[in-house]
Protein backbone atom coordinates (compact mmCIF):
# COMPACT_ATOMS: atom_id res chain seq x y z
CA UNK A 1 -17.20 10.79 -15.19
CA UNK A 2 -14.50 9.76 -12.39
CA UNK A 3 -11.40 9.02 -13.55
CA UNK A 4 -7.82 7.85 -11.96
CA UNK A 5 -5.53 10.93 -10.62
CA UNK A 6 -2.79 9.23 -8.73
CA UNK A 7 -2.01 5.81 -7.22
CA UNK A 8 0.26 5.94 -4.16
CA UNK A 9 2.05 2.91 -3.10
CA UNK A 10 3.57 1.69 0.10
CA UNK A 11 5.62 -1.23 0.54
CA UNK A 12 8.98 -2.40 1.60
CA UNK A 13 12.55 -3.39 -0.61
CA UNK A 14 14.80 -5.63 0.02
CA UNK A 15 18.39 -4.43 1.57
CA UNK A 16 20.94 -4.10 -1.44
CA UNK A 17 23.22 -5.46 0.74
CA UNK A 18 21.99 -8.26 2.11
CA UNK A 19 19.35 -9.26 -0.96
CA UNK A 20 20.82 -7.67 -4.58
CA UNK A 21 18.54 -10.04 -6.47
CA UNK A 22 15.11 -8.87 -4.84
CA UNK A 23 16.43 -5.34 -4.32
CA UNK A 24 17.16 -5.10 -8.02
CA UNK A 25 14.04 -6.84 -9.12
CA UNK A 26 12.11 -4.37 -6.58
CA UNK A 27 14.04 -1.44 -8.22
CA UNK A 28 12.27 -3.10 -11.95
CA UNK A 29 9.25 -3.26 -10.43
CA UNK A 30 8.89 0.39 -9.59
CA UNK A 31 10.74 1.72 -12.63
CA UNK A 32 7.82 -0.04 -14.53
CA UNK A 33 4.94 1.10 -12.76
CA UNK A 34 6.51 4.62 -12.25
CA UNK A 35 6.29 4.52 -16.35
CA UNK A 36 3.00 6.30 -15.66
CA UNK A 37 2.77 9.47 -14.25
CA UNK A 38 -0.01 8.59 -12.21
CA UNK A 39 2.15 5.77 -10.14
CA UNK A 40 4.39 6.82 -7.43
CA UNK A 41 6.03 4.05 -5.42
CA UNK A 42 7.24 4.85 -1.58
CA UNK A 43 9.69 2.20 -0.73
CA UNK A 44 11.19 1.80 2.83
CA UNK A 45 13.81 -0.85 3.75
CA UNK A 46 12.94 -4.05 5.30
CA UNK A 47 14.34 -4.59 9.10
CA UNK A 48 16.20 -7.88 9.27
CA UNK A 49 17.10 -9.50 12.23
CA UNK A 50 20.30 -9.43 14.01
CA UNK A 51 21.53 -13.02 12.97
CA UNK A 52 19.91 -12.78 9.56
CA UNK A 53 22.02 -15.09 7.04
CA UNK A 54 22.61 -17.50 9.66
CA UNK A 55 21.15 -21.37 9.26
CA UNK A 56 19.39 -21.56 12.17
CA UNK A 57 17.65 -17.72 11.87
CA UNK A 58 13.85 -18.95 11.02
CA UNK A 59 12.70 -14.72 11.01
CA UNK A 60 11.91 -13.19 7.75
CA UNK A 61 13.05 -9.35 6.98
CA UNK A 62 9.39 -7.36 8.05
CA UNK A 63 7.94 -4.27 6.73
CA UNK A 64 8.64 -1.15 9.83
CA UNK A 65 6.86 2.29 8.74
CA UNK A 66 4.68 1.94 6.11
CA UNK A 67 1.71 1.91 8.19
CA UNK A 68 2.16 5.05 9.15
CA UNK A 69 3.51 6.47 6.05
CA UNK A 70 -0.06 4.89 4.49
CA UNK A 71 -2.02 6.96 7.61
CA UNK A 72 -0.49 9.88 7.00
CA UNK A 73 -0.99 10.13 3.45
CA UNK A 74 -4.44 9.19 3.75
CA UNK A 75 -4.78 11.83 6.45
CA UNK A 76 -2.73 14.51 4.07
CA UNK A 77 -4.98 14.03 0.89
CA UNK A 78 -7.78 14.36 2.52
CA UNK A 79 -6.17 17.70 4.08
CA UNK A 80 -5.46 18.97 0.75
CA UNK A 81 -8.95 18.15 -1.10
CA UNK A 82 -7.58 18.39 -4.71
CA UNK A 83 -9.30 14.60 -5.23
CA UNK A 84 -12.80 14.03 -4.65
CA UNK A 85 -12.15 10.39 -3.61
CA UNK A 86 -9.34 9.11 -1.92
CA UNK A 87 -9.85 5.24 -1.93
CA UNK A 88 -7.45 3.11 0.76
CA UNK A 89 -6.78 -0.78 -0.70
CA UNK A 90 -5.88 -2.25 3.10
CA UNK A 91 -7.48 -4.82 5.59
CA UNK A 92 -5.36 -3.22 8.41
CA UNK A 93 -7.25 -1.93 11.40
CA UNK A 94 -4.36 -0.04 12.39
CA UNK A 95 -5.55 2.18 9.31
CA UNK A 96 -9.09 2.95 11.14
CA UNK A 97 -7.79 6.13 13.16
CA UNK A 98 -7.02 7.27 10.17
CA UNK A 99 -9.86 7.41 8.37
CA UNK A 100 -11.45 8.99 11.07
CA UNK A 101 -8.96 11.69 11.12
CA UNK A 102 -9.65 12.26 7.16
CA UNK A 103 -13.46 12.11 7.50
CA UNK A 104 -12.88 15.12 9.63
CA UNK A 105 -11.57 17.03 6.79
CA UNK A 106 -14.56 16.78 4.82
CA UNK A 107 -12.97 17.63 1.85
CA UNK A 108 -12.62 14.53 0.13
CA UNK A 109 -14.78 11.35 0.16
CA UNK A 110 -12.97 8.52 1.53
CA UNK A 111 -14.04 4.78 0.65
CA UNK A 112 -11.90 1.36 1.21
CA UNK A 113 -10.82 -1.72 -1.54
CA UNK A 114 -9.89 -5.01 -0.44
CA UNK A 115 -10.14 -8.99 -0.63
CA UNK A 116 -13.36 -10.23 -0.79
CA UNK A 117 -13.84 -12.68 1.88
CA UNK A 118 -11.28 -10.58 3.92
CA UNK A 119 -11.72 -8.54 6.84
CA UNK A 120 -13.62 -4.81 6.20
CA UNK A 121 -12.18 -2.08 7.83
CA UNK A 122 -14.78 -0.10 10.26
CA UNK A 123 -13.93 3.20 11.59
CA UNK A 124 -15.78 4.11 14.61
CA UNK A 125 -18.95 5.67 14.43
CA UNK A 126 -18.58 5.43 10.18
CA UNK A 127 -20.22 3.77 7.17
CA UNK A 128 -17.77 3.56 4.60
CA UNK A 129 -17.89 2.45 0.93
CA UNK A 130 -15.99 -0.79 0.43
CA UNK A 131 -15.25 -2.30 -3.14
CA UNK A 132 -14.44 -6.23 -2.42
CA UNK A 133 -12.31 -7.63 -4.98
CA UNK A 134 -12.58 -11.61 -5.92
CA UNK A 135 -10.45 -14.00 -7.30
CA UNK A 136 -11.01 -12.91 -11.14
CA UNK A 137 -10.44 -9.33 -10.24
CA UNK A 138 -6.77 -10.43 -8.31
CA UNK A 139 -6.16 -12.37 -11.87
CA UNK A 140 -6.98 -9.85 -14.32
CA UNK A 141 -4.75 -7.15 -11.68
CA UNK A 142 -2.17 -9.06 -11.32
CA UNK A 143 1.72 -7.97 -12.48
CA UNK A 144 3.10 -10.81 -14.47
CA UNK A 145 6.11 -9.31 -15.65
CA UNK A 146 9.56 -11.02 -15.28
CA UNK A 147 11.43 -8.64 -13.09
CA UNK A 148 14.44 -11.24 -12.27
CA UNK A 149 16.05 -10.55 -15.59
């Protein structure tokens, strides 16, 4: 029987200074899902642009590094081999290289998760497992805890 090791996740946080409300929502959010020992959450901290907080800036704060935090940790696990599956959840072809570079480690199986619908990631020169998720699954996934209060 397979069963769940870990779950690593990427994402970006909100500055504390310029967004308390997300950042301390964000801070919830991880606090709840690092209630399992499984869970550990990698934030880094959105770039904003230079006249963020002005009325005419139309830019939103974007996410700078966690691609390649993702690669490389895909890349490392498979390095390691203490999982037999290491499954990436993205639709970003910038991931591809790196699931080349872990399918030459050969120590651990490497498959992909996404939208259904959405676009499958295709390493050169590989056939990878892909799990598409549809509407139902994103419903019955989905966090629906207040984190605001």
């Amino acid at each position: 029987m397979t069963r769940l090791d870990a779950v690593k996740v990427f994402r970006g946080t909100p500055s504390n200074q310029r967004e308390p409300g997300l950042y301390s929502a964000a801070q919830r959010q991880s606090a709840m899902w690092s209630r399992d020992p499984r869970v550990n959450v990698t934030y880094r901290t959105l770039r904003y642009p230079g006249d963020w907080g002005q009325a005419w800036c139309s830019e939103r704060p974007r996410e700078k590094g966690i691609d390649v935090l993702i690669a490389l940790e895909l890349v490392d696990q498979a390095r390691a081999g203490t999982h037999h599956i290491v499954i990436l959840a993205s639709h970003d072809t910038d991931m591809e290289p790196a699931i080349e570079r872990a399918f030459r480690e050969r120590q651990v199986r490497i498959e992909t998760a996404g939208w259904q619908g959405a676009r499958r990631l295709k390493p050169h020169g590989r056939n990878v497992w892909h799990t598409a998720l549809n509407a139902t699954d994103f419903v019955n996934t989905r966090d629906r805890r207040d984190y605001w209060s």
